[in-house]
N, C-alpha and C. Protein backbone atom coordinates (compact mmCIF):
# COMPACT_ATOMS: atom_id res chain seq x y z
N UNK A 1 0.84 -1.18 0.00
CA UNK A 1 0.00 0.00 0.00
C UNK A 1 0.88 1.24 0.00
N UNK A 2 0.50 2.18 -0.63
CA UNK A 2 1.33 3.44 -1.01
C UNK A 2 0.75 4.29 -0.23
N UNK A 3 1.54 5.08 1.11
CA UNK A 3 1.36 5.79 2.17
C UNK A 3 1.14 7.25 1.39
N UNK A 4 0.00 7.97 1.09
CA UNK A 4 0.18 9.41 0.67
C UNK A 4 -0.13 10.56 1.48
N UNK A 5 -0.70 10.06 2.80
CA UNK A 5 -0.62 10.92 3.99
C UNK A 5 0.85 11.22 4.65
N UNK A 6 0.74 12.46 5.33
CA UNK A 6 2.35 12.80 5.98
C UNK A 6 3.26 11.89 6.52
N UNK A 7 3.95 11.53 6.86
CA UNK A 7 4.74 10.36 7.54
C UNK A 7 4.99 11.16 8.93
N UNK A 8 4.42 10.40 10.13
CA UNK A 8 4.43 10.57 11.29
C UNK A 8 5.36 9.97 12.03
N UNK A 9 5.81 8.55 11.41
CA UNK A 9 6.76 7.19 12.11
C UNK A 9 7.14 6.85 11.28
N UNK A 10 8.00 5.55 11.56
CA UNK A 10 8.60 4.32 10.81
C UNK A 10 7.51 4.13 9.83
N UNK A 11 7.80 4.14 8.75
CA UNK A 11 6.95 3.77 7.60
C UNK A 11 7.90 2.74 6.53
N UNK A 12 7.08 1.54 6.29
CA UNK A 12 7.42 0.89 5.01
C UNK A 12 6.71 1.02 3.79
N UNK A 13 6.94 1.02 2.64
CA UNK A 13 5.94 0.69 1.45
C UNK A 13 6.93 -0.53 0.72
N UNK A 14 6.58 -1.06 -0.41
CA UNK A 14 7.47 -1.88 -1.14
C UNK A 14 6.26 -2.10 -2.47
N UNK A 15 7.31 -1.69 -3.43
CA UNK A 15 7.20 -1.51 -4.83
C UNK A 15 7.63 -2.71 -5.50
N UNK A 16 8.76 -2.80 -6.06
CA UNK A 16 9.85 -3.43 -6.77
C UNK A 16 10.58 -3.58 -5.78
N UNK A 17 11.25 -2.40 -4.93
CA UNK A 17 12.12 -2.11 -4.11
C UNK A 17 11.73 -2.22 -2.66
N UNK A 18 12.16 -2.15 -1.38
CA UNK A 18 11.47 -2.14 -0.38
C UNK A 18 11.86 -0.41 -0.31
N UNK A 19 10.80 0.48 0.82
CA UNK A 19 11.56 2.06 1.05
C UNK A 19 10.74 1.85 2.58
N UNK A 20 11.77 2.49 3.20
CA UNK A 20 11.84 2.70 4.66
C UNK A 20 12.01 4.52 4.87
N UNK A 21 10.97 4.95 5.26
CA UNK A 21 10.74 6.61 5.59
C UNK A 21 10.94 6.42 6.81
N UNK A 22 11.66 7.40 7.81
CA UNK A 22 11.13 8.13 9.32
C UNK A 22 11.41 9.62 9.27
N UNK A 23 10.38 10.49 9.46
CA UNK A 23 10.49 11.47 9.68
C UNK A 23 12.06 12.26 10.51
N UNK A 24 12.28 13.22 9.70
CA UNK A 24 13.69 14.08 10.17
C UNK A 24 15.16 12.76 9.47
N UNK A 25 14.96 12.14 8.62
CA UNK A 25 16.16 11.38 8.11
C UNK A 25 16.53 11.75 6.77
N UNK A 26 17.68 12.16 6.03
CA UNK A 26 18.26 12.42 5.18
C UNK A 26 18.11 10.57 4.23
N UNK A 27 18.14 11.02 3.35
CA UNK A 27 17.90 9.76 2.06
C UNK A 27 18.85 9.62 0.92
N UNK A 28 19.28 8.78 0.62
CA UNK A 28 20.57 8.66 -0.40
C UNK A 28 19.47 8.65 -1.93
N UNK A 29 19.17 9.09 -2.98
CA UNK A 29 18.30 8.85 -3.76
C UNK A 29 18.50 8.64 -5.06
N UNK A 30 18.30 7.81 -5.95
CA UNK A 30 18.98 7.86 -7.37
C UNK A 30 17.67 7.38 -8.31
N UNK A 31 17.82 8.06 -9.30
CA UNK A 31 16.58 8.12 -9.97
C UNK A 31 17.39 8.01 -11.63
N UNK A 32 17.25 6.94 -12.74
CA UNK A 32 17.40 6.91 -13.54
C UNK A 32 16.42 6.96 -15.13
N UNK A 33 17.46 7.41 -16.02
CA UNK A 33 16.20 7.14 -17.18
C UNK A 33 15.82 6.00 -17.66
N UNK A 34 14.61 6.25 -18.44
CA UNK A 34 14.02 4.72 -18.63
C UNK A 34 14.98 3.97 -19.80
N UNK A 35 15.42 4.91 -20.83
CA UNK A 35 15.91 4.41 -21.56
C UNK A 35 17.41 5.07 -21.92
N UNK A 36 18.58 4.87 -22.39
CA UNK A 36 19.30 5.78 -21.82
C UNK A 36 19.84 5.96 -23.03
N UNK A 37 19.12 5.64 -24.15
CA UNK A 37 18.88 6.46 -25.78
C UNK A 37 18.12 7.55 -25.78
N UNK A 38 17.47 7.93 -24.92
CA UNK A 38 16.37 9.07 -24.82
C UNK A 38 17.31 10.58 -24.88
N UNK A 39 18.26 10.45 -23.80
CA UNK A 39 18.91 11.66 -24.23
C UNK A 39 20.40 11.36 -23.26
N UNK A 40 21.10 12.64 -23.13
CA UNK A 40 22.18 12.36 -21.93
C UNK A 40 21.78 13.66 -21.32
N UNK A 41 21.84 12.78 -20.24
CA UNK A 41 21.41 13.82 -18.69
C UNK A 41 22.40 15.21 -18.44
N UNK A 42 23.39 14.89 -19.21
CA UNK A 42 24.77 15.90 -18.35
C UNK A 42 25.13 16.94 -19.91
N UNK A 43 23.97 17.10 -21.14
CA UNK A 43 24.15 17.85 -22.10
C UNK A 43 23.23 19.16 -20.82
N UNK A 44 24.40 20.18 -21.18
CA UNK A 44 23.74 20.93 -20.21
C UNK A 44 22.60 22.07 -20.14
N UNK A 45 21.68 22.01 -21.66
CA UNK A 45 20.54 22.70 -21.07
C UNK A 45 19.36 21.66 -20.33
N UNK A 46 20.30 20.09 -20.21
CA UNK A 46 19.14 19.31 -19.48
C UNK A 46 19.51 19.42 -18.22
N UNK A 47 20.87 19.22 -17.90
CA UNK A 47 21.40 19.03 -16.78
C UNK A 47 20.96 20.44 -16.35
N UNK A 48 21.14 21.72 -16.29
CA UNK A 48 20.61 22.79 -15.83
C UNK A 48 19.23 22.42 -15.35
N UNK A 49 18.37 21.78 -16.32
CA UNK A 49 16.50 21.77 -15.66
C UNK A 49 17.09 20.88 -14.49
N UNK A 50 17.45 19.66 -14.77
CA UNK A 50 17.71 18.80 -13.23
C UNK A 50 18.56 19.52 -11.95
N UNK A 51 18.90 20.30 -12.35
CA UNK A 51 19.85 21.16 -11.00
C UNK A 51 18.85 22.06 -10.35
N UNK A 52 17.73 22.57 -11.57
CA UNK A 52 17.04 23.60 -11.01
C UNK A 52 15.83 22.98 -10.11
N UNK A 53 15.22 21.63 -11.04
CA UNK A 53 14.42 20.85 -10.09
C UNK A 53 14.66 20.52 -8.60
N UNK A 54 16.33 20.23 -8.79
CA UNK A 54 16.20 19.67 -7.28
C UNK A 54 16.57 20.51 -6.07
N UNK A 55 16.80 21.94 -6.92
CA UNK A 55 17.10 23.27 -5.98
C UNK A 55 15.51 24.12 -5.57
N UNK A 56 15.08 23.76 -6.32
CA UNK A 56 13.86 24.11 -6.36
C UNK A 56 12.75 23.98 -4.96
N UNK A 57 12.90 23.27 -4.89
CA UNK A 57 12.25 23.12 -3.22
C UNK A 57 12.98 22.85 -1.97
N UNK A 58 14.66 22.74 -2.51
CA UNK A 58 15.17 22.90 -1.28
C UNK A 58 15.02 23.86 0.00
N UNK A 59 14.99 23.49 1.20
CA UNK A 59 14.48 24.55 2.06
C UNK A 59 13.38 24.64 2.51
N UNK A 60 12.29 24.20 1.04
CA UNK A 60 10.77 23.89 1.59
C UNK A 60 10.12 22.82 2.16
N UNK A 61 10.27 21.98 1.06
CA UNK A 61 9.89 20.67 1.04
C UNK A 61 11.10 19.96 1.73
N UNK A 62 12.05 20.21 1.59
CA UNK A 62 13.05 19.35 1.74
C UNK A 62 14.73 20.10 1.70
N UNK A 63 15.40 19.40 2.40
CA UNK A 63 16.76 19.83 2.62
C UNK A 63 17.73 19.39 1.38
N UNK A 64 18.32 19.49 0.43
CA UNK A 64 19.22 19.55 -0.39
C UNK A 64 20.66 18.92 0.15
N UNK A 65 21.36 18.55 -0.04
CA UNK A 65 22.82 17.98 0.45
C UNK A 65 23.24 17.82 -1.03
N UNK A 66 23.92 16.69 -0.92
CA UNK A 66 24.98 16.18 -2.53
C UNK A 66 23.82 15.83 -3.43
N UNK A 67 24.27 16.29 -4.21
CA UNK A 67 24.17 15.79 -5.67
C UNK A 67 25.07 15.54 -7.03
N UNK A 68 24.31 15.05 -8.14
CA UNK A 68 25.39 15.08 -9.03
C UNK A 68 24.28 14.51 -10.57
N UNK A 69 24.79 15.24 -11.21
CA UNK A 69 23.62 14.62 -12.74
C UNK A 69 24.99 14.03 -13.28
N UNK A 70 24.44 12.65 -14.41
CA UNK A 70 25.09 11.70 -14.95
C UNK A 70 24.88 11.68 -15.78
N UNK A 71 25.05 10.90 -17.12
CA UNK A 71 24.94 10.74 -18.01
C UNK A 71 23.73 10.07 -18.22
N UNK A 72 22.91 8.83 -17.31
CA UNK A 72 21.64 8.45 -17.69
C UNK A 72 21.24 8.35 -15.95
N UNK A 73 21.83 9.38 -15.38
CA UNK A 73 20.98 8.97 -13.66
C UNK A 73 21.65 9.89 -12.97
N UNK A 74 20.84 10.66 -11.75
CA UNK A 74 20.91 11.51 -10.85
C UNK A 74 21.24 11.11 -9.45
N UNK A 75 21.81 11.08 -8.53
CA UNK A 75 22.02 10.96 -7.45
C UNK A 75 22.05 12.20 -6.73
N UNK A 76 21.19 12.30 -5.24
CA UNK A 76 20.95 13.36 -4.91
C UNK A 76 20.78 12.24 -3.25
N UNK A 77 21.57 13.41 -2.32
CA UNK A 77 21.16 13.42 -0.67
C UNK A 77 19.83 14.37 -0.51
N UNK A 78 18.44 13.61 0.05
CA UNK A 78 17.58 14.72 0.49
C UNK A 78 16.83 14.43 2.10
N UNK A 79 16.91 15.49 2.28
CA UNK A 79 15.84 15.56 4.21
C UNK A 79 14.90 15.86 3.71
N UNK A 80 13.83 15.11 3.79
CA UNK A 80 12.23 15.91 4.06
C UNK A 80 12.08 16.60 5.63
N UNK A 81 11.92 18.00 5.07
CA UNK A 81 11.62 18.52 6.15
C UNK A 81 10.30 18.39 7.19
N UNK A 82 10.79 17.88 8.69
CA UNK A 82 9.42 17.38 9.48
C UNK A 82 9.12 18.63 10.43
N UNK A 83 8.75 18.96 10.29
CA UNK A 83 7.57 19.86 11.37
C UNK A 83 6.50 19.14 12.54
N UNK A 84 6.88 19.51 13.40
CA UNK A 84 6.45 19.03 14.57
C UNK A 84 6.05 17.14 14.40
N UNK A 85 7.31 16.46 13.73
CA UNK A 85 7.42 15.67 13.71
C UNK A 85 6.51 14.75 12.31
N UNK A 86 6.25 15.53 11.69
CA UNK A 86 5.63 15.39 10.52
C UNK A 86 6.44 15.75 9.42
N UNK A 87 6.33 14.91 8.24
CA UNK A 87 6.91 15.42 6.98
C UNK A 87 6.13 14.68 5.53
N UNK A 88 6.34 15.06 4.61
CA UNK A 88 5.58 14.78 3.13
C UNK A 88 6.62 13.30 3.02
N UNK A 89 5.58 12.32 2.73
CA UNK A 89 6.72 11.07 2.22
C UNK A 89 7.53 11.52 0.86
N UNK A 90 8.48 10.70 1.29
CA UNK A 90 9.76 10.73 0.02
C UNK A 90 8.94 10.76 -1.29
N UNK A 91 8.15 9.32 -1.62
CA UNK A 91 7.86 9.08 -3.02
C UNK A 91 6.83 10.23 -3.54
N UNK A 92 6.12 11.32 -2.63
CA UNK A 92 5.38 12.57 -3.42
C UNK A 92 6.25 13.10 -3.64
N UNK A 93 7.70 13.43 -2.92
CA UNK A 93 8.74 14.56 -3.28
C UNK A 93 9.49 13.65 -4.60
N UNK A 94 9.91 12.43 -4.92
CA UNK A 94 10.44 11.78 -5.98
C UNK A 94 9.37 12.46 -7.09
N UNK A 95 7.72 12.04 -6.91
CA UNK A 95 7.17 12.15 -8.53
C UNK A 95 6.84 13.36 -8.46
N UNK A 96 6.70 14.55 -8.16
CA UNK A 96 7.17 15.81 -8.63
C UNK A 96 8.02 16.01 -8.71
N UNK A 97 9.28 15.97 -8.59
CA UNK A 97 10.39 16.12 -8.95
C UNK A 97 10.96 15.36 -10.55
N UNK A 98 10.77 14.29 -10.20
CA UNK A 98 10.57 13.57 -11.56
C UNK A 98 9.54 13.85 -12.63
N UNK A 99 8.55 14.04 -12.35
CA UNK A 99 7.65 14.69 -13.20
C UNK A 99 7.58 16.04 -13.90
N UNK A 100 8.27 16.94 -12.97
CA UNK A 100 8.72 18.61 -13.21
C UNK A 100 10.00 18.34 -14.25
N UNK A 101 11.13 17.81 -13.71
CA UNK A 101 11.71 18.03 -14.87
C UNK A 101 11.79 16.93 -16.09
N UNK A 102 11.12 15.91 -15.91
CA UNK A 102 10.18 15.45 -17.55
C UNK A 102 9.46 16.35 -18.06
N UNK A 103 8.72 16.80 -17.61
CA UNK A 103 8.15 17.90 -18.66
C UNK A 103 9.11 18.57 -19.13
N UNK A 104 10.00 19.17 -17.92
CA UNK A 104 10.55 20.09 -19.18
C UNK A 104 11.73 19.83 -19.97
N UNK A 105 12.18 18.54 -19.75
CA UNK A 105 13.35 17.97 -20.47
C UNK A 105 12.93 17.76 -21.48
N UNK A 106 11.23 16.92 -22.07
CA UNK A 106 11.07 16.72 -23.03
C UNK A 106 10.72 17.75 -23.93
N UNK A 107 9.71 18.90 -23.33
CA UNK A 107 9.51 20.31 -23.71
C UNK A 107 11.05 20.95 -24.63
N UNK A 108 12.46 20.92 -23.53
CA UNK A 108 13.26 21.54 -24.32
C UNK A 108 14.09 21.05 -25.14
N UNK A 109 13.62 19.20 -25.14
CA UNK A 109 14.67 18.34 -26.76
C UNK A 109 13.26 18.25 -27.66
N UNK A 110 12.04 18.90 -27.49
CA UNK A 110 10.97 18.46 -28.65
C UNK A 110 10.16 16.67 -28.37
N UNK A 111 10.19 16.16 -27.59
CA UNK A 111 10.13 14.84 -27.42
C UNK A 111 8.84 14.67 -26.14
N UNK A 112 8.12 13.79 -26.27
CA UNK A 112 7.01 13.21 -25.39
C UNK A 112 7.20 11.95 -24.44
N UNK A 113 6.26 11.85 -23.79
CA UNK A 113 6.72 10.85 -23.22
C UNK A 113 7.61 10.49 -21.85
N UNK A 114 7.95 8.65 -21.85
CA UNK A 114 7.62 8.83 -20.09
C UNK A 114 9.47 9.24 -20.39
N UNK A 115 9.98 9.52 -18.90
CA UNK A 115 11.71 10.05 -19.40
C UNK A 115 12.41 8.89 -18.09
N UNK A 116 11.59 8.76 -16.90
CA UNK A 116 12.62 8.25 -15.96
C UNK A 116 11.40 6.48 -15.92
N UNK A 117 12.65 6.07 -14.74
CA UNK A 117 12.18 4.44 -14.65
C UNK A 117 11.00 5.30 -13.45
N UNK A 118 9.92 4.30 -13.51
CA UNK A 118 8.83 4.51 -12.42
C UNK A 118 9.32 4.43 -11.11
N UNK A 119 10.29 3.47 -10.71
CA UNK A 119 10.72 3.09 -8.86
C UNK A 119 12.06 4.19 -9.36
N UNK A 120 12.16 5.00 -7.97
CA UNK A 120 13.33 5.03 -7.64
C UNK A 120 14.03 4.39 -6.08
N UNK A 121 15.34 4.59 -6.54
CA UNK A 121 16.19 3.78 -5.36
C UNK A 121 16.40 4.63 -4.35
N UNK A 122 16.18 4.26 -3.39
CA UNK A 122 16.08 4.99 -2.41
C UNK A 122 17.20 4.47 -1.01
N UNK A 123 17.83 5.13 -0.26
CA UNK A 123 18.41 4.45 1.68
C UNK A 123 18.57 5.57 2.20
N UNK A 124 18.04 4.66 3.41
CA UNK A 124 17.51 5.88 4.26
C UNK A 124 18.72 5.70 5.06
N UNK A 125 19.85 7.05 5.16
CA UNK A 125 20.72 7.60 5.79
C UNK A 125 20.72 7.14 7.21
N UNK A 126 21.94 6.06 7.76
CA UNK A 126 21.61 5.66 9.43
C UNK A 126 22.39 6.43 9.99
N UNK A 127 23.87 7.28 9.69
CA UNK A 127 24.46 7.34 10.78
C UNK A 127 25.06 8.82 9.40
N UNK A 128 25.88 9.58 10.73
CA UNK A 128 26.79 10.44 10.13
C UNK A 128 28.10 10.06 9.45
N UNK A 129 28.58 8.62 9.53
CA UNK A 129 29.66 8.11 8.61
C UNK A 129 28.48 7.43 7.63
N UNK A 130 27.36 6.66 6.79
CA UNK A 130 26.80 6.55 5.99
C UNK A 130 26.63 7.45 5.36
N UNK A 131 26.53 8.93 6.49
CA UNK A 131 26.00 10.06 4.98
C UNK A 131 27.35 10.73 4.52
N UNK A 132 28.81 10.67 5.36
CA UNK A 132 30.12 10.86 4.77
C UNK A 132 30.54 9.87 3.72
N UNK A 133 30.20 8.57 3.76
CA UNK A 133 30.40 7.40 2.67
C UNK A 133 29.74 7.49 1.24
N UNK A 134 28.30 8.23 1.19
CA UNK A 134 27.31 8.47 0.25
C UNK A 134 27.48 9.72 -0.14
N UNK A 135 28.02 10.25 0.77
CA UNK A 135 28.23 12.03 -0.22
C UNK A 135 29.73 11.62 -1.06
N UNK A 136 30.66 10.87 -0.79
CA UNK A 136 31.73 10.71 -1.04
C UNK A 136 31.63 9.55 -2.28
N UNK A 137 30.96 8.63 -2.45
CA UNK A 137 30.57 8.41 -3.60
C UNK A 137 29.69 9.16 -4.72
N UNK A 138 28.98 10.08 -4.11
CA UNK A 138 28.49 11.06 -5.39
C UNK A 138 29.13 12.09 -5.73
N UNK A 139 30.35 12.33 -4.85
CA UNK A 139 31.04 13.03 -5.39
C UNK A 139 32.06 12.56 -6.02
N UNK A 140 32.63 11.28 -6.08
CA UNK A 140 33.21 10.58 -7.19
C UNK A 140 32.70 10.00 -7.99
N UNK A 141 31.50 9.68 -7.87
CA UNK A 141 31.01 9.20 -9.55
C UNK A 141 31.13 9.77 -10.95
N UNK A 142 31.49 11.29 -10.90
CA UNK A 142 31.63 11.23 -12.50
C UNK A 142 33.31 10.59 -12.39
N UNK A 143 33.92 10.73 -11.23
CA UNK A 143 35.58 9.80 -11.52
C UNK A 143 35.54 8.52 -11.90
N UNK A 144 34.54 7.68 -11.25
CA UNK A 144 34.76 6.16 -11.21
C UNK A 144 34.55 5.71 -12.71
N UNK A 145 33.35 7.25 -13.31
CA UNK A 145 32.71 6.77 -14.75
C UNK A 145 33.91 7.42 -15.76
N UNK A 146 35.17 7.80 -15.52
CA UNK A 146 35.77 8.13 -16.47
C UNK A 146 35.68 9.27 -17.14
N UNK A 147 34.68 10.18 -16.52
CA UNK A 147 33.97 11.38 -17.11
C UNK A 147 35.16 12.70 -17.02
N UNK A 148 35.78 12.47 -16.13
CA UNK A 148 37.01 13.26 -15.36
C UNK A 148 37.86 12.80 -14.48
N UNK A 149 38.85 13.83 -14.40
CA UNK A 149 40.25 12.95 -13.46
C UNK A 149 40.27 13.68 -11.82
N UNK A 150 39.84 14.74 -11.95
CA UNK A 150 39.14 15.15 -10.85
C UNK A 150 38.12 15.86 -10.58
N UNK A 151 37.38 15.33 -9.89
CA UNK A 151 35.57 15.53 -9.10
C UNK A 151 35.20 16.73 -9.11
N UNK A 152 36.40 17.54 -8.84
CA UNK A 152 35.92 18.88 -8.81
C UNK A 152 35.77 19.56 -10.21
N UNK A 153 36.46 18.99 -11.19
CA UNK A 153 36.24 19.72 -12.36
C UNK A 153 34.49 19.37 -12.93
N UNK A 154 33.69 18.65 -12.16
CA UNK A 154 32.95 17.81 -12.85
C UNK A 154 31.29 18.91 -13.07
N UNK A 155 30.94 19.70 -13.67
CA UNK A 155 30.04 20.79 -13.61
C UNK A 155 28.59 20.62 -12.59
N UNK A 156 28.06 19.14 -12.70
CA UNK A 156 26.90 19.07 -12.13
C UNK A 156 26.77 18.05 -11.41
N UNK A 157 27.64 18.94 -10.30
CA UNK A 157 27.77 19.16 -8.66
C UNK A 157 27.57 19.38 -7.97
N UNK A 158 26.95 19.68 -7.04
CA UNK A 158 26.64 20.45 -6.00
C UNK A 158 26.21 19.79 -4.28
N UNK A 159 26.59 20.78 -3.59
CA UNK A 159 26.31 20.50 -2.13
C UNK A 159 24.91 21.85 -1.66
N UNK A 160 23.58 21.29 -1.65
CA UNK A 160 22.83 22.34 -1.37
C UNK A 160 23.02 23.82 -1.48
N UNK A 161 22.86 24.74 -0.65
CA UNK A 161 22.87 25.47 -0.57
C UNK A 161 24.64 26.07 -1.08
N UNK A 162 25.55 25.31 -1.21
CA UNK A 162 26.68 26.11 -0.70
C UNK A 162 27.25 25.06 -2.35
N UNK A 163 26.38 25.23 -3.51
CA UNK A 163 26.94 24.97 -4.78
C UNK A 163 27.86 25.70 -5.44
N UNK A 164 28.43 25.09 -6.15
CA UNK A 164 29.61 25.57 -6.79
C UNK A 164 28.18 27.03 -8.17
N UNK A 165 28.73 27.46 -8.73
CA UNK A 165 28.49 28.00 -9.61
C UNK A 165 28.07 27.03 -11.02
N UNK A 166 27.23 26.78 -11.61
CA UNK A 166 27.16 25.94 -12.68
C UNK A 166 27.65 26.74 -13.53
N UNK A 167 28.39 25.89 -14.82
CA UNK A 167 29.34 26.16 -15.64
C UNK A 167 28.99 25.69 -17.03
């Protein structure tokens, strides 16, 4: 059953995937395309919509940390923000987010249609060395993929609030 009321507690759902929510926890999140002929994520008037999507409600909906756009998949750290112990489940903040910038990815290559896989992958952040281990792999993934020799040169990057300048 798919929880679409606030998340108060420990919450499970299971899709494909199993996802484990608790209110006030940071989430490791990766969301890929369906097909990865459709386009490349990191041509950058797409990669710009995906930077802006996921800056986009940072602060409101949700806290921002690492990210990084790829060539066919996004990896992003996010907090849903809880208020008096309440917060919006993950998977409403995934399909607007996913849905916002499908529209406009397909809007700005001319193209229709669905753009990402339906499940995304989701772990829910246990400790402050898990979320040093997971920011530290998204910040080497464009290295591991050969994309660059160092992380920092890599344009679509960012740590929330305190992003580099896109380039």
């Amino acid at each position: 059953m798919l929880h679409r009321d606030p998340i108060d507690g420990f919450t499970t759902r299971r899709r494909h995937l199993p996802h484990w929510e608790e209110p006030g926890r940071a989430y490791f999140m990766t969301f890929t395309l369906k097909d990865r002929r459709l386009c490349d994520l990191t041509h950058p008037e797409v990669a710009t919509l995906i930077v802006q999507g996921l800056r986009h409600f940072g602060g409101q909906r949700y806290w921002l940390h690492e990210y990084t756009v790829m060539p066919d998949h996004v990896h992003a750290i996010i907090q849903p923000i809880a208020v008096e112990g309440v917060c919006e489940p993950l998977e409403r903040i995934t399909q607007s987010l996913k849905g916002w910038t499908a529209y406009q990815i397909n809007r700005s290559l001319g193209r229709s249609g669905a753009l990402w896989l339906d499940e995304t992958y989701d772990h829910m952040i246990r400790s402050p060395e898990d979320h040093r281990q997971t920011a530290r792999y998204i910040w080497m993934n464009p290295v591991a993929w050969g994309l660059v020799h160092d992380p920092a040169d890599w344009p679509w990057w960012g740590h929330g609030a305190r992003d580099h300048e896109l380039g």
